[in-house]
C-alpha atoms as a PDB file:
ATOM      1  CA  UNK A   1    -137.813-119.087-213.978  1.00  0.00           C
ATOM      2  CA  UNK A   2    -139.854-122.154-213.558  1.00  0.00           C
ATOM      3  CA  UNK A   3    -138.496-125.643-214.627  1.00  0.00           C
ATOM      4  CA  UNK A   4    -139.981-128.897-215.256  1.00  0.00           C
ATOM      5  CA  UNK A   5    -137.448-132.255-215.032  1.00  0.00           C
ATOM      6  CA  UNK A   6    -138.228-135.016-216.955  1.00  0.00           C
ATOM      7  CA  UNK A   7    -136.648-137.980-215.787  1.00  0.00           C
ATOM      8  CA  UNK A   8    -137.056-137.011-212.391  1.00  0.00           C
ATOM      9  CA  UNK A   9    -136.010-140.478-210.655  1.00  0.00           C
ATOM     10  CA  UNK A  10    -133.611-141.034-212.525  1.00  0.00           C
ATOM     11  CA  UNK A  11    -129.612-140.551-211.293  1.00  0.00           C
ATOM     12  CA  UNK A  12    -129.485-137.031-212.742  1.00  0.00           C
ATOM     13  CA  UNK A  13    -132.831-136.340-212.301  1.00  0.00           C
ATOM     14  CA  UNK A  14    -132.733-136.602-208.721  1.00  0.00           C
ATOM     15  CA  UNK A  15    -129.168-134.335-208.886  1.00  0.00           C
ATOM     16  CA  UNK A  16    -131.117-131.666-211.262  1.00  0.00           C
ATOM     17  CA  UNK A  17    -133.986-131.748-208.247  1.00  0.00           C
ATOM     18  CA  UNK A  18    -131.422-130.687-205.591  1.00  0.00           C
ATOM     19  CA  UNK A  19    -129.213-128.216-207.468  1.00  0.00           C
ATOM     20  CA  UNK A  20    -132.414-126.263-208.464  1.00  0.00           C
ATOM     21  CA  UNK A  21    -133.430-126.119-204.859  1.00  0.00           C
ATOM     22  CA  UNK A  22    -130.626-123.336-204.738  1.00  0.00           C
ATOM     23  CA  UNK A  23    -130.135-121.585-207.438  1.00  0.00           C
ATOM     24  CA  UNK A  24    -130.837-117.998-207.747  1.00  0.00           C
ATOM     25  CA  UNK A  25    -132.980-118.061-210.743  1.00  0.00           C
ATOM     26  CA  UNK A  26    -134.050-121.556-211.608  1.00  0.00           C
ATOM     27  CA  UNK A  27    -136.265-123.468-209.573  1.00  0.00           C
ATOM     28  CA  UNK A  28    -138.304-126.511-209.930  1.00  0.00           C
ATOM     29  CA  UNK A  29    -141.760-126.440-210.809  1.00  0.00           C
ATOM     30  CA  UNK A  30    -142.270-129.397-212.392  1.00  0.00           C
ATOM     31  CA  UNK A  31    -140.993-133.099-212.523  1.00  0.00           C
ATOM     32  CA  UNK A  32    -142.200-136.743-214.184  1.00  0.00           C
ATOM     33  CA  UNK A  33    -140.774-140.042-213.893  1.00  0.00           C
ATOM     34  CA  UNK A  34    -142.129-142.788-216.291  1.00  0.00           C
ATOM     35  CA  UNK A  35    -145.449-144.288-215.797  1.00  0.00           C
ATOM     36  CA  UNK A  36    -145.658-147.060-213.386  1.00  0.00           C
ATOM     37  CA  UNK A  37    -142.581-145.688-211.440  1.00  0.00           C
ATOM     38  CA  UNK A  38    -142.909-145.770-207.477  1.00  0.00           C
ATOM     39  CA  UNK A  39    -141.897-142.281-207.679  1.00  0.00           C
ATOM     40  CA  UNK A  40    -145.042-140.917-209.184  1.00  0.00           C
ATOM     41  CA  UNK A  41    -147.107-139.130-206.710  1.00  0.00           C
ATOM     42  CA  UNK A  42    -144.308-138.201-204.036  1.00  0.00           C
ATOM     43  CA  UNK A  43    -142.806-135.322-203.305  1.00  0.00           C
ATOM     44  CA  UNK A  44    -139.550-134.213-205.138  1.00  0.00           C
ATOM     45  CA  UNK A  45    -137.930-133.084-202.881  1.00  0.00           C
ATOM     46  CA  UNK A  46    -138.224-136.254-201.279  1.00  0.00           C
ATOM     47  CA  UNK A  47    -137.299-138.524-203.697  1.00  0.00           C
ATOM     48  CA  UNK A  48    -133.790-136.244-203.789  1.00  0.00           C
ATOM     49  CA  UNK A  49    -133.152-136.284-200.252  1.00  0.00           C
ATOM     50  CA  UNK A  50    -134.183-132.939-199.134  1.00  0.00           C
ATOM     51  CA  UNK A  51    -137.202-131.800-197.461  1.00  0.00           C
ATOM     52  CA  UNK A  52    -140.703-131.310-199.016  1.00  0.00           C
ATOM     53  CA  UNK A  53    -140.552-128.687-202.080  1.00  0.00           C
ATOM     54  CA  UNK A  54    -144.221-128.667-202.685  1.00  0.00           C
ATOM     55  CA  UNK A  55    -144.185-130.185-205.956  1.00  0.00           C
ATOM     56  CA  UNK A  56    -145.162-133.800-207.098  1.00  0.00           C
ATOM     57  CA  UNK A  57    -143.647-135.918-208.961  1.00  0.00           C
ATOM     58  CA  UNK A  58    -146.501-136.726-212.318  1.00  0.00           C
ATOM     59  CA  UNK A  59    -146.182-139.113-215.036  1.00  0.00           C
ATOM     60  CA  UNK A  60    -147.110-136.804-217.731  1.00  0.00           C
ATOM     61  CA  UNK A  61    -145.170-134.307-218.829  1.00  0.00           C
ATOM     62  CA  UNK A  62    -148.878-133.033-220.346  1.00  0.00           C
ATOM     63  CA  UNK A  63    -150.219-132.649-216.633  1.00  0.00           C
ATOM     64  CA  UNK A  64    -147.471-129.719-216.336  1.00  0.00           C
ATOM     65  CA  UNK A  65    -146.998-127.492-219.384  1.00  0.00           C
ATOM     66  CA  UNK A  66    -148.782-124.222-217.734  1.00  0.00           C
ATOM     67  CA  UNK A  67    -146.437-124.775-214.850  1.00  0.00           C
ATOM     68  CA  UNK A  68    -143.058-124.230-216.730  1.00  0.00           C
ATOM     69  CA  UNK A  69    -140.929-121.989-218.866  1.00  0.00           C
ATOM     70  CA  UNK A  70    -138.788-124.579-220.188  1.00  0.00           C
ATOM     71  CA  UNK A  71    -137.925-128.274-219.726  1.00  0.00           C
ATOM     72  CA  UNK A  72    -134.530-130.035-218.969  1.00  0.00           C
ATOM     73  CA  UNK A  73    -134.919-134.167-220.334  1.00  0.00           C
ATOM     74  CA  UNK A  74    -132.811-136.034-219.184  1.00  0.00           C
ATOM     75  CA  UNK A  75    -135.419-139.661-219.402  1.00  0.00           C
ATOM     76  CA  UNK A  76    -134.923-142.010-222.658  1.00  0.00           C
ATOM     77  CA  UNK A  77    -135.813-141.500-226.370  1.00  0.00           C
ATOM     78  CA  UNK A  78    -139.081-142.084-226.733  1.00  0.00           C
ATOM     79  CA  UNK A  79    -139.971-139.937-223.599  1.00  0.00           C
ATOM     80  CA  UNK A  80    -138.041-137.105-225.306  1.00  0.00           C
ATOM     81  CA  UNK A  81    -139.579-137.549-228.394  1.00  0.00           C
ATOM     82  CA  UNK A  82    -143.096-136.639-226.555  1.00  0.00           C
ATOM     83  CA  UNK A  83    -141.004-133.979-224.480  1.00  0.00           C
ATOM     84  CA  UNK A  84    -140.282-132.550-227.557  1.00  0.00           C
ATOM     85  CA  UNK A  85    -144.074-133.172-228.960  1.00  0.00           C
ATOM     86  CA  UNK A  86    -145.474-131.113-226.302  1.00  0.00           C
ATOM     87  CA  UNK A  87    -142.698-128.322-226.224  1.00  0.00           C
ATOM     88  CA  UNK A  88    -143.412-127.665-229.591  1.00  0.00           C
ATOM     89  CA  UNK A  89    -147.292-127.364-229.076  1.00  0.00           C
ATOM     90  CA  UNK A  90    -146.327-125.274-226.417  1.00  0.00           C
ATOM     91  CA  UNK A  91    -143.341-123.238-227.569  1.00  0.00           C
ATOM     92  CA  UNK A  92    -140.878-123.829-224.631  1.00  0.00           C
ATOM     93  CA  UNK A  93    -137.320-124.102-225.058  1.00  0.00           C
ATOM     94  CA  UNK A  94    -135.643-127.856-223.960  1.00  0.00           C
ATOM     95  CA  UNK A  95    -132.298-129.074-222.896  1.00  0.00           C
ATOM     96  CA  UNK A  96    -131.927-132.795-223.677  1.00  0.00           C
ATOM     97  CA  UNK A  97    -129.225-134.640-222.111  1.00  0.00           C
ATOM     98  CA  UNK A  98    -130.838-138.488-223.477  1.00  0.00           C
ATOM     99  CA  UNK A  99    -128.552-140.548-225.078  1.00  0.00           C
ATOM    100  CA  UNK A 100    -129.344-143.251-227.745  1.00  0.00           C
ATOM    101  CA  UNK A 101    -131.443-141.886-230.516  1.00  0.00           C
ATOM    102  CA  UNK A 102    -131.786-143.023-233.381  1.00  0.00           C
ATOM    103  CA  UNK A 103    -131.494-141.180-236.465  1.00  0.00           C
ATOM    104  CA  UNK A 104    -134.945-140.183-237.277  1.00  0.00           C
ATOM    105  CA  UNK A 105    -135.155-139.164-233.596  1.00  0.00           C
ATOM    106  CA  UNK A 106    -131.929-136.811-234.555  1.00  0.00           C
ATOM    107  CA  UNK A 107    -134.026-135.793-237.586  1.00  0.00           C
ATOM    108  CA  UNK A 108    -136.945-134.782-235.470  1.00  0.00           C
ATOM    109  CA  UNK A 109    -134.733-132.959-233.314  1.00  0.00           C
ATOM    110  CA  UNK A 110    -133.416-131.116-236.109  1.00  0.00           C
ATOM    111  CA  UNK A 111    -136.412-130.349-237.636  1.00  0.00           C
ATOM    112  CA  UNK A 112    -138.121-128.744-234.034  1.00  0.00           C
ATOM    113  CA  UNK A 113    -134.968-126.908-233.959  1.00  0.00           C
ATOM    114  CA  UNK A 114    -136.503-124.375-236.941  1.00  0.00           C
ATOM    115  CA  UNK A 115    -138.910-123.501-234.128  1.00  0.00           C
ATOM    116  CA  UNK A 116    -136.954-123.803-230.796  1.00  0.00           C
ATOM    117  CA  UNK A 117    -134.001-123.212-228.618  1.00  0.00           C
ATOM    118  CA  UNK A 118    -132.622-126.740-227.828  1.00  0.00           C
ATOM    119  CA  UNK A 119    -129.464-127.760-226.378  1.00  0.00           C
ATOM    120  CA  UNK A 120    -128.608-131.286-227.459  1.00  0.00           C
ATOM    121  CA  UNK A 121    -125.559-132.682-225.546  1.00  0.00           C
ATOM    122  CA  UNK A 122    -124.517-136.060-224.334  1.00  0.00           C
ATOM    123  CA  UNK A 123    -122.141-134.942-221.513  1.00  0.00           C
ATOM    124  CA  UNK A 124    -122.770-131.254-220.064  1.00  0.00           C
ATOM    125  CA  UNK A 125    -119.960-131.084-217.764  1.00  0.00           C
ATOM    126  CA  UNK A 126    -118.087-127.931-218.629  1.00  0.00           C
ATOM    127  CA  UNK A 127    -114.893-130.190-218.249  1.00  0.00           C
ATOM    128  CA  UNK A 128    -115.834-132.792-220.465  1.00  0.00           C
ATOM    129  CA  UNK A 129    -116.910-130.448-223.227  1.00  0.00           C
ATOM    130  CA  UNK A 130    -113.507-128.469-222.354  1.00  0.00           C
ATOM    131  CA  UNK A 131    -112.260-131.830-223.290  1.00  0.00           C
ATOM    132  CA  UNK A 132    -114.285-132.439-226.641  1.00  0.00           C
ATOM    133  CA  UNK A 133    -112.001-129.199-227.378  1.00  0.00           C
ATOM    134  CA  UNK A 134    -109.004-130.765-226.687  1.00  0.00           C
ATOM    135  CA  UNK A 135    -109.656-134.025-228.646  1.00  0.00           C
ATOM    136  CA  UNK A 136    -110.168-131.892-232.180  1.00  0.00           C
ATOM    137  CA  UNK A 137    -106.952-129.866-231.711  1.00  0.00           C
ATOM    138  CA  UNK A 138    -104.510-133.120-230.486  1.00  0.00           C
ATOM    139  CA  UNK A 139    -106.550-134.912-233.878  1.00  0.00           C
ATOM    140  CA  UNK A 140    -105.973-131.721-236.428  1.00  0.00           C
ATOM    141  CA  UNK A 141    -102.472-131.336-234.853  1.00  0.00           C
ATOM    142  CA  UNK A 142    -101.346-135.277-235.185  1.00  0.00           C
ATOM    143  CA  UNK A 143    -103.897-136.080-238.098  1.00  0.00           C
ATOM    144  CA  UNK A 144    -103.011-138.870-239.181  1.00  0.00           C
ATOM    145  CA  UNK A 145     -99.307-140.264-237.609  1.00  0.00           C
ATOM    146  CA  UNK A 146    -101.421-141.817-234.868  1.00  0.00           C
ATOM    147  CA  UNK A 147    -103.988-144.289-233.952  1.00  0.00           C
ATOM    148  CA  UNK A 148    -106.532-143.391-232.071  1.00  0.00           C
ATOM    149  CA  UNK A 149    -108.685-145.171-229.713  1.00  0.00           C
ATOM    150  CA  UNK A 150    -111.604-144.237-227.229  1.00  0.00           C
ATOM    151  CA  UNK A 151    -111.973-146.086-223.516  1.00  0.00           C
ATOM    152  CA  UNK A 152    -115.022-145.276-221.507  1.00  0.00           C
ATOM    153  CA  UNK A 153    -115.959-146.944-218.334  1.00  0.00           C
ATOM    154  CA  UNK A 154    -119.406-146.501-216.924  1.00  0.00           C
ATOM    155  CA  UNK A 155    -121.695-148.047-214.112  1.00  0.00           C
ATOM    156  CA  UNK A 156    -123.139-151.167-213.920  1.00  0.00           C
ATOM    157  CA  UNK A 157    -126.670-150.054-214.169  1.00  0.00           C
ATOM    158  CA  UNK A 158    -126.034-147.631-217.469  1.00  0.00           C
ATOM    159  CA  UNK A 159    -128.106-149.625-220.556  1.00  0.00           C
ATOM    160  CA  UNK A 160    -126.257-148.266-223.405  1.00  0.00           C
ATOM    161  CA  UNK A 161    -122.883-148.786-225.057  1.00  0.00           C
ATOM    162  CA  UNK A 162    -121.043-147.285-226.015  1.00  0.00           C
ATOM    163  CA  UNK A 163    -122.066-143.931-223.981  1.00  0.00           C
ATOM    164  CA  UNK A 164    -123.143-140.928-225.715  1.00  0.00           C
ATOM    165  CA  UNK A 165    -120.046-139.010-224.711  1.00  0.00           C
ATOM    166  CA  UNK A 166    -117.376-141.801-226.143  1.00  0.00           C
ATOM    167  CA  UNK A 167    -119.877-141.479-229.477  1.00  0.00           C
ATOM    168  CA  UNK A 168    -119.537-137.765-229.529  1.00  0.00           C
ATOM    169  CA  UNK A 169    -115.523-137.808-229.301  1.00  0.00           C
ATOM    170  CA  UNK A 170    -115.515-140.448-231.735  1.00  0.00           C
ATOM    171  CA  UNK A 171    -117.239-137.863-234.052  1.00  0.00           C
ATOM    172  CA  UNK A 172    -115.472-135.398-233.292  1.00  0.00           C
ATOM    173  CA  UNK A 173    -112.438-137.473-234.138  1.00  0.00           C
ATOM    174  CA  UNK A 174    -114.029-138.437-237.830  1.00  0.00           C
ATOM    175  CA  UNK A 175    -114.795-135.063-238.960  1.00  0.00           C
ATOM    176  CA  UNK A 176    -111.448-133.568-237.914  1.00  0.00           C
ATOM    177  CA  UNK A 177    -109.517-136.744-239.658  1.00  0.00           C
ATOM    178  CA  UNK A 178    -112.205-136.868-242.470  1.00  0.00           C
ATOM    179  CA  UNK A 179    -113.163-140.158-241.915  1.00  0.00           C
ATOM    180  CA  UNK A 180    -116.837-141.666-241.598  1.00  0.00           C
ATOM    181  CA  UNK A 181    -117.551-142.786-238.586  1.00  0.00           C
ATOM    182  CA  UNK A 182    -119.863-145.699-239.403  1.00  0.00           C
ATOM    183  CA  UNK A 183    -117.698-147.306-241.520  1.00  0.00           C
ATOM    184  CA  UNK A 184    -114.022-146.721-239.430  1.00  0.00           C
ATOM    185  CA  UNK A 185    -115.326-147.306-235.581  1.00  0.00           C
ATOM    186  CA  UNK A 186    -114.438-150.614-234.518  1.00  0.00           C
ATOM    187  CA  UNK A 187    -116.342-151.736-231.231  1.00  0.00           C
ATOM    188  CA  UNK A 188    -114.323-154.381-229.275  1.00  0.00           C
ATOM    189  CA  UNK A 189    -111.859-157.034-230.640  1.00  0.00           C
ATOM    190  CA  UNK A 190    -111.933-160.551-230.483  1.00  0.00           C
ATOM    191  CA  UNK A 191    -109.886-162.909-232.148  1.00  0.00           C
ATOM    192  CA  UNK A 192    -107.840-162.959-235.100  1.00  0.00           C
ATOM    193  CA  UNK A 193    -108.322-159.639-236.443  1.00  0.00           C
ATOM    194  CA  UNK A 194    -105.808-158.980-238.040  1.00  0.00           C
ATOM    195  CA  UNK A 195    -103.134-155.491-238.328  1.00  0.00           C
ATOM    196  CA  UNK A 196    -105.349-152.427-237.483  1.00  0.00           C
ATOM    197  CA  UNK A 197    -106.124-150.112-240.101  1.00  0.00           C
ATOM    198  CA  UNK A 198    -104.758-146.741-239.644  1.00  0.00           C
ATOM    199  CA  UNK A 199    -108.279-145.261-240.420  1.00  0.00           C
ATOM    200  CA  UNK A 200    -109.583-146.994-237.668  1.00  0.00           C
ATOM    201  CA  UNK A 201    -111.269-145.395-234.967  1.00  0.00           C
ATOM    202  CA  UNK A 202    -111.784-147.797-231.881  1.00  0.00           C
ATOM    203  CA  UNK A 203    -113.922-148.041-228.814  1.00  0.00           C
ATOM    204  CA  UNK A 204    -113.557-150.164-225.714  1.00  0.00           C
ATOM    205  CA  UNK A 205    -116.562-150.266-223.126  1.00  0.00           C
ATOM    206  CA  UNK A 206    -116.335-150.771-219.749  1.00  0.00           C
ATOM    207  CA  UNK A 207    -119.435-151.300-217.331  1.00  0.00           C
ATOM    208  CA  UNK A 208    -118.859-152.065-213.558  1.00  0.00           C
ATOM    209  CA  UNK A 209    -119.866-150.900-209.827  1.00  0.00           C
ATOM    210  CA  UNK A 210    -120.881-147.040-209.232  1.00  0.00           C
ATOM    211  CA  UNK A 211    -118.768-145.499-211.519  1.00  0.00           C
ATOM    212  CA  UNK A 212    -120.149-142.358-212.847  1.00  0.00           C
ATOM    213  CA  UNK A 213    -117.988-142.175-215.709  1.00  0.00           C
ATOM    214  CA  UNK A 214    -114.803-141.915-217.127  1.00  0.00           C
ATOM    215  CA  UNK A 215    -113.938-141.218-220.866  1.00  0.00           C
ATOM    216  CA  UNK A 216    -109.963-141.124-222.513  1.00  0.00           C
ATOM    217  CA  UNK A 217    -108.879-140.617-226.383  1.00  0.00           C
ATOM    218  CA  UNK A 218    -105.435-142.109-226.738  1.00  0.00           C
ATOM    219  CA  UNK A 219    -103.259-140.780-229.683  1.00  0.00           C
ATOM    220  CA  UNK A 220    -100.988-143.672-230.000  1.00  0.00           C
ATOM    221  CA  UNK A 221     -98.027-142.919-232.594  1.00  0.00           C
ATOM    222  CA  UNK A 222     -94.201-143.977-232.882  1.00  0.00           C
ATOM    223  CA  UNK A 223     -91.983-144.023-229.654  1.00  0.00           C
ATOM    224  CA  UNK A 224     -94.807-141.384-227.646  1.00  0.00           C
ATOM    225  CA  UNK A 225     -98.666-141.518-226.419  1.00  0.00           C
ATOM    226  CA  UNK A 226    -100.775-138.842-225.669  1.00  0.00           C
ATOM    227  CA  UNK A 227    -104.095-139.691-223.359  1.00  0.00           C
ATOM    228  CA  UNK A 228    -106.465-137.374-222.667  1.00  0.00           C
ATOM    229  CA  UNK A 229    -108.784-138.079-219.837  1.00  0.00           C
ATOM    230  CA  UNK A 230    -112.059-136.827-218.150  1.00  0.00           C
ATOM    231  CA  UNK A 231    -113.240-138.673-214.682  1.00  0.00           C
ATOM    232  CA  UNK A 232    -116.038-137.492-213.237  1.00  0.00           C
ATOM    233  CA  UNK A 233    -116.373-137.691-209.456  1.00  0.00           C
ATOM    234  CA  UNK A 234    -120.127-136.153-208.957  1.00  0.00           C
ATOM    235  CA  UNK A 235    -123.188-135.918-210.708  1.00  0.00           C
ATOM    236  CA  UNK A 236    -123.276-132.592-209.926  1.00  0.00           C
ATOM    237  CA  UNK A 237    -120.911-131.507-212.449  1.00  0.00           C
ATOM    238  CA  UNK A 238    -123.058-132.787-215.147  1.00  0.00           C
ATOM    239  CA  UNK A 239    -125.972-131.117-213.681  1.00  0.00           C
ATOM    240  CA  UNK A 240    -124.381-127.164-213.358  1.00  0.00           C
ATOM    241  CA  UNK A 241    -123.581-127.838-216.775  1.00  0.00           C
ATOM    242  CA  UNK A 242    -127.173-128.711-217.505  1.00  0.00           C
ATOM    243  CA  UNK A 243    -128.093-125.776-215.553  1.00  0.00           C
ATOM    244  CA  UNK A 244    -125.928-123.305-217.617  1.00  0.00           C
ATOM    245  CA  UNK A 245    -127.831-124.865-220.814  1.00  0.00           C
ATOM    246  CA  UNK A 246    -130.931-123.628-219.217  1.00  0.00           C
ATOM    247  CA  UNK A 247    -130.015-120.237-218.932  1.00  0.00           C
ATOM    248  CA  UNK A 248    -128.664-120.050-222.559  1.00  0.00           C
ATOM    249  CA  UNK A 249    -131.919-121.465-224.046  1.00  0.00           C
ATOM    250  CA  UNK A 250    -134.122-119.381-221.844  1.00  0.00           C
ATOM    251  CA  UNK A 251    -132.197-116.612-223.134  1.00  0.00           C
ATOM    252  CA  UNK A 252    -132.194-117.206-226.932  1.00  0.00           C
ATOM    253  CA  UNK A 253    -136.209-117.962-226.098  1.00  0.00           C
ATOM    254  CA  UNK A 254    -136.810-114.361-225.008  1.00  0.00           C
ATOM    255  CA  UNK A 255    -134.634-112.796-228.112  1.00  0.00           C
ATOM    256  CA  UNK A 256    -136.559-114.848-230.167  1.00  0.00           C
ATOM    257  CA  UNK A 257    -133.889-117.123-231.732  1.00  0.00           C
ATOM    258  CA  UNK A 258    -134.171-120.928-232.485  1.00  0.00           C
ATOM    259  CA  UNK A 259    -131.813-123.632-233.743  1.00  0.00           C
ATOM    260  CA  UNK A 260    -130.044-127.146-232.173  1.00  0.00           C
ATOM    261  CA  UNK A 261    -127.000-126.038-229.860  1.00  0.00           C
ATOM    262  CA  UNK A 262    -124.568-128.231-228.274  1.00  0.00           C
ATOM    263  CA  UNK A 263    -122.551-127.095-224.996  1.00  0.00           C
ATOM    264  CA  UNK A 264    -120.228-125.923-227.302  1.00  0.00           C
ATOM    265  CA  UNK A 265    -121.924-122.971-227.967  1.00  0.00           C
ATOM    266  CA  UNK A 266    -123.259-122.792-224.414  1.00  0.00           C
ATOM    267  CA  UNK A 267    -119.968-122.368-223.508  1.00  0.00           C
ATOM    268  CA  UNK A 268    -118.788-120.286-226.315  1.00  0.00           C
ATOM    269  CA  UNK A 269    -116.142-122.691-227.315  1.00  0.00           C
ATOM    270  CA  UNK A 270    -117.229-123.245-231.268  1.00  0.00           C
END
């Protein structure tokens, strides 16, 4: 089954190149970095550390629709908007793992999903969306005895805070507490500000070094503290996750089925 990478020189890009190289069913067929990026024109294969694979890296996702049966994006928004664009011209099923859209990019997603497969996830480690699990039953279970609070620490080079992952758990968090998330999240503290609201729900962002990234709800209540904690320690984790999205959209593809899944339902956790 042939797969085109956008975002190809990118951090998980580059990991997506050299986990297709051996997997049984997948395997590259197409990748694109942004335009202007040194990376356009080599091999990549290459560019990921292994040896040729025959296929170079474009800046146009346009330049490779007849060579692919579906797309995995993990670039910015407004590449994946024009991902998108073109998958829906072309009918091809799309995993996104871009972070940072806005919401009438999430409206646009939502809308192509009446005519596609797409998996839409922040985080596809199986581990961290084990985790997202975990978060709603400690919040329906301790409601609302506790404060809670959401830490994520990410590399230096990362350009959004705070990551898509800490945003999803603090959703998950608001719809299991019935609380709206734009007006409860708090993001950072300075100051005098005052007793914190129980309704709060509060975010700390940390950016430093190579860390790949680390995310931990705390339930903080009277006399006890529960902390539950993801760390990844490869890329690669996020990429067999991305991987098993593939296979799940490529499947609801061929039995004709459409509609915006997370890795929850990848996984069969919902």
């Amino acid at each position: 089954m042939k797969v085109a990478v956008v975002g190809v020189a990118g951090r998980m890009g580059r990991a997506l190149v050299r986990l297709l190289d051996t997997h049984p069913i997948l395997e590259l067929s197409a990748a694109v970095a942004r335009p202007g990026s040194s990376a356009v024109g080599r091999d990549a294969g290459e560019l990921a550390g292994l040896t040729d694979t025959g296929v170079s890296i474009v800046d146009s996702l346009a330049d490779a629709v007849q060579a692919m049966d579906l797309v995995i994006d993990f670039s910015t928004p407004e590449a994946t908007m024009e991902t998108l664009r073109l998958c829906l011209a072309d009918s091809q099923p799309v995993v996104i793992g871009t972070t940072g859209f806005t919401q009438p990019d999430l409206d646009t997603l939502n809308s192509a999903a009446g005519q596609l497969p797409i998996v839409l996830a922040p985080n596809m480690s199986v581990a961290v969306n084990l985790t997202f699990k975990l978060v709603e039953i400690a919040a329906k279970a301790l409601g609302d005895e506790v404060d809670v609070e959401v830490i994520e620490a990410h590399h230096r080079h990362k350009v959004d805070a705070p990551s898509g992952t800490a945003v999803r758990m603090g959703e998950i968090l608001a719809d299991t507490l019935g609380r709206n998330l734009e007006q409860d999240a708090v993001y950072g503290r300075q100051g005098q500000t005052g007793p914190r609201e129980r309704k709060t729900i509060g975010f700390s962002t940390i950016r430093g070094g190579e860390i790949i990234g680390e995310h931990t709800v705390m339930f903080a209540g009277a006399g006890e503290r529960l902390e539950l904690t993801h760390r990844a320690q490869s890329r690669d984790s996020f990429v067999e996750g991305a991987l098993r999205a593939a296979m799940f959209v490529a499947d609801k593809h061929e039995q004709k089925q459409v509609g915006l899944f997370d890795m929850q339902d990848v996984l069969g956790l919902r």
